[in-house]
C-alpha atoms as a PDB file:
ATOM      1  CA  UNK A   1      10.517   6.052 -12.237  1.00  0.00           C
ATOM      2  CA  UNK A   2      10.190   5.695  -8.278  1.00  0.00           C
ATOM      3  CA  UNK A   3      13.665   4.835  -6.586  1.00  0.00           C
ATOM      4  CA  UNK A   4      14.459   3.889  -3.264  1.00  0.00           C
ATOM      5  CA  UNK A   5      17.288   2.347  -1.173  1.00  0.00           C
ATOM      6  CA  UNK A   6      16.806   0.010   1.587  1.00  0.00           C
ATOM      7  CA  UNK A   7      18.997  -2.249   3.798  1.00  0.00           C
ATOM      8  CA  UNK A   8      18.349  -5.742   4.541  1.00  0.00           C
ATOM      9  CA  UNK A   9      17.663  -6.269   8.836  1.00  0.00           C
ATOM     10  CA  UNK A  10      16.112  -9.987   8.520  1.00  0.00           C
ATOM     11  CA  UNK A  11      18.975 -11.754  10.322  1.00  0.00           C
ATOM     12  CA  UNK A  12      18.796 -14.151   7.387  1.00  0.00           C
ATOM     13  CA  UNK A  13      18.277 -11.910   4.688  1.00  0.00           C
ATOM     14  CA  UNK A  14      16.604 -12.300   2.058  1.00  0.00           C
ATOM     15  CA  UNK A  15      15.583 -16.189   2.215  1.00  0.00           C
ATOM     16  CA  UNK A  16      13.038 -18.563   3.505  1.00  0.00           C
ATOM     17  CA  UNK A  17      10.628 -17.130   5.582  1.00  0.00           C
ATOM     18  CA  UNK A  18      11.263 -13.122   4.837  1.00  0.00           C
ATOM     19  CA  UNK A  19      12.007 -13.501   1.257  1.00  0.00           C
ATOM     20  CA  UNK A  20       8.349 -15.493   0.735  1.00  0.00           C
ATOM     21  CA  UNK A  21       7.004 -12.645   2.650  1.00  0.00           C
ATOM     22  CA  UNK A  22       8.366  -9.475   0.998  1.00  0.00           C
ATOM     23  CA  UNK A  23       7.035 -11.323  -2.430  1.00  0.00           C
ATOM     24  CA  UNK A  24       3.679 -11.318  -1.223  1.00  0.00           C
ATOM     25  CA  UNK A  25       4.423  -7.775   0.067  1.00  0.00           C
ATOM     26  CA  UNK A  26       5.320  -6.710  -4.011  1.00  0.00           C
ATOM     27  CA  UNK A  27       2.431  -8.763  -5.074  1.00  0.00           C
ATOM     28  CA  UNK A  28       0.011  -6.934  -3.213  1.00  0.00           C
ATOM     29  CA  UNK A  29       1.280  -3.540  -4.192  1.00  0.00           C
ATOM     30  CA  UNK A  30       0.097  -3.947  -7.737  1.00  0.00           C
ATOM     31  CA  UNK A  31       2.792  -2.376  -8.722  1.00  0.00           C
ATOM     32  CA  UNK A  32       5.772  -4.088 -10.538  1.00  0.00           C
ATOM     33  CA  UNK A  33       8.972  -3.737  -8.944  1.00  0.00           C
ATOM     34  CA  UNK A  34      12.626  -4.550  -9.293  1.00  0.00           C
ATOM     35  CA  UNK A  35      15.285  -5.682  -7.007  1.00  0.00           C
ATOM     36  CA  UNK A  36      19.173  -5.028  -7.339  1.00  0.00           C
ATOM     37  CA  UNK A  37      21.947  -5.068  -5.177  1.00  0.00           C
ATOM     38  CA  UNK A  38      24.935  -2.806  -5.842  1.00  0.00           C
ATOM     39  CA  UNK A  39      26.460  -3.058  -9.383  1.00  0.00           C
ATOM     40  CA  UNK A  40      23.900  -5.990  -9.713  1.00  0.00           C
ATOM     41  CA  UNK A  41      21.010  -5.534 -12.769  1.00  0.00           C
ATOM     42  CA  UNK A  42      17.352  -4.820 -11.790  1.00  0.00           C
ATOM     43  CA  UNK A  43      16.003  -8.353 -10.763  1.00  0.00           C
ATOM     44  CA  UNK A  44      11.807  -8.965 -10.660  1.00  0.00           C
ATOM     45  CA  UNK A  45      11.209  -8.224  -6.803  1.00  0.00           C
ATOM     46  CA  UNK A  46       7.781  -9.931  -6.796  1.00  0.00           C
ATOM     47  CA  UNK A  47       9.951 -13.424  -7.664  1.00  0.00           C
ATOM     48  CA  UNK A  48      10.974 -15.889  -5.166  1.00  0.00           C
ATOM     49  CA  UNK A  49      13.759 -17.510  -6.738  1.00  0.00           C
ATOM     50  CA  UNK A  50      15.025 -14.055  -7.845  1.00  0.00           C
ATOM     51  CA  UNK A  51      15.399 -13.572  -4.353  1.00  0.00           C
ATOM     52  CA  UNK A  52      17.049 -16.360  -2.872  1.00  0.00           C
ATOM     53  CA  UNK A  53      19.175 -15.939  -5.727  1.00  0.00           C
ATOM     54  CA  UNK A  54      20.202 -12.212  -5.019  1.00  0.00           C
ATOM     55  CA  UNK A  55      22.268 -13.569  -2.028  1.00  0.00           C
ATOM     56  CA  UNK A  56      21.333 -10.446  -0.101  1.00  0.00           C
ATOM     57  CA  UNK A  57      22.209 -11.007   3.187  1.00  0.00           C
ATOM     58  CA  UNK A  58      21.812  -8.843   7.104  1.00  0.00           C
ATOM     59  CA  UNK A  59      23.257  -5.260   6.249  1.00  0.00           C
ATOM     60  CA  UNK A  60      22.928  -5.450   2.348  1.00  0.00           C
ATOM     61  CA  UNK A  61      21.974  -2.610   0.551  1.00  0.00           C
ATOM     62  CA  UNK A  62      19.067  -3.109  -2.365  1.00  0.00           C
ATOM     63  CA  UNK A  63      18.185  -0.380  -4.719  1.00  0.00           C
ATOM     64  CA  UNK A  64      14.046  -0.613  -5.570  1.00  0.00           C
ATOM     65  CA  UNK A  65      12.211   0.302  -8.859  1.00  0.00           C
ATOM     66  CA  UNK A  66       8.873   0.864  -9.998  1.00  0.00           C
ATOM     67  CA  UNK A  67       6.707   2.676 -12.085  1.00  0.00           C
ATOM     68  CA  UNK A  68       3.511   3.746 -12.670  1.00  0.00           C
ATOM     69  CA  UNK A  69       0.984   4.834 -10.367  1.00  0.00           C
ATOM     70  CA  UNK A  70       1.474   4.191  -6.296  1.00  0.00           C
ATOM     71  CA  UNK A  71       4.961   3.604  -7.231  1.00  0.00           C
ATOM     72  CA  UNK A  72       6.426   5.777  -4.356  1.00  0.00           C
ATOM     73  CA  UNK A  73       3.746   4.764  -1.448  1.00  0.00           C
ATOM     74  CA  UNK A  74       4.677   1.062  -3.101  1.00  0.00           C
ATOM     75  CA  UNK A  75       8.746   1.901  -2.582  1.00  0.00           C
ATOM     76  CA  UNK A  76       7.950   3.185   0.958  1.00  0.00           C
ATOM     77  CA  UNK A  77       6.106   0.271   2.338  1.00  0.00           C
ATOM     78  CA  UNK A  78       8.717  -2.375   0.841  1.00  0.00           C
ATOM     79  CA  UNK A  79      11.497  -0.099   2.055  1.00  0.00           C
ATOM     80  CA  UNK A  80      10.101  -0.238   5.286  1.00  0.00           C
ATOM     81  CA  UNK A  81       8.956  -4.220   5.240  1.00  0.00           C
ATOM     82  CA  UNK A  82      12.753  -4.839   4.410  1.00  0.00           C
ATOM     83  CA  UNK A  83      14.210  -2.787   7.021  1.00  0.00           C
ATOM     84  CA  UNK A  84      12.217  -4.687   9.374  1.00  0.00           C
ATOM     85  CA  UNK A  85      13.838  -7.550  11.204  1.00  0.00           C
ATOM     86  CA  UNK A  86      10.953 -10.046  10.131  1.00  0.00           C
ATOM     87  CA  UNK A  87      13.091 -13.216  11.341  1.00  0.00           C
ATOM     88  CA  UNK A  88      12.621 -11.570  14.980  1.00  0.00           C
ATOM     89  CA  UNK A  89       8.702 -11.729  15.087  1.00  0.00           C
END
């Protein structure tokens, strides 16, 4: 299994606008991936309400899953989609 860590930038974390856009980000990886935050249990990424419910915020750090093949080219484009300050485009 394909790990990665990633901090949040989006200045409003991981809701509304960036949250609906790293979902379609896991989507199109075809890969299936999960979400934590520290201590937290491995969450669906490619779920919107998962998200918004994950209260991850500017500066938290996220630990990404996945498995299977084009797991780690998967985990390095959503590490670097979250560490991306999409609220800033």
């Amino acid at each position: 299994m394909a790990e990665r860590t990633a901090t949040v930038a989006s200045s409003s974390g991981l809701h509304a606008r960036p949250a609906k856009l790293f979902v379609q980000a896991v989507q199109a990886t075809g890969v299936p991936v999960t979400i934590a935050v520290d201590g937290g249990p491995d969450l669906n990424a490619g779920s919107i309400l998962t998200l918004m419910g994950l209260g991850a915020t500017q500066g938290t750090v996220v630990t990404l899953k996945a498995e299977g093949d084009g797991a780690e080219e998967a985990l390095d484009s959503l590490v670097a989609f979250l560490e991306t300050d999409h609220d800033a485009e």
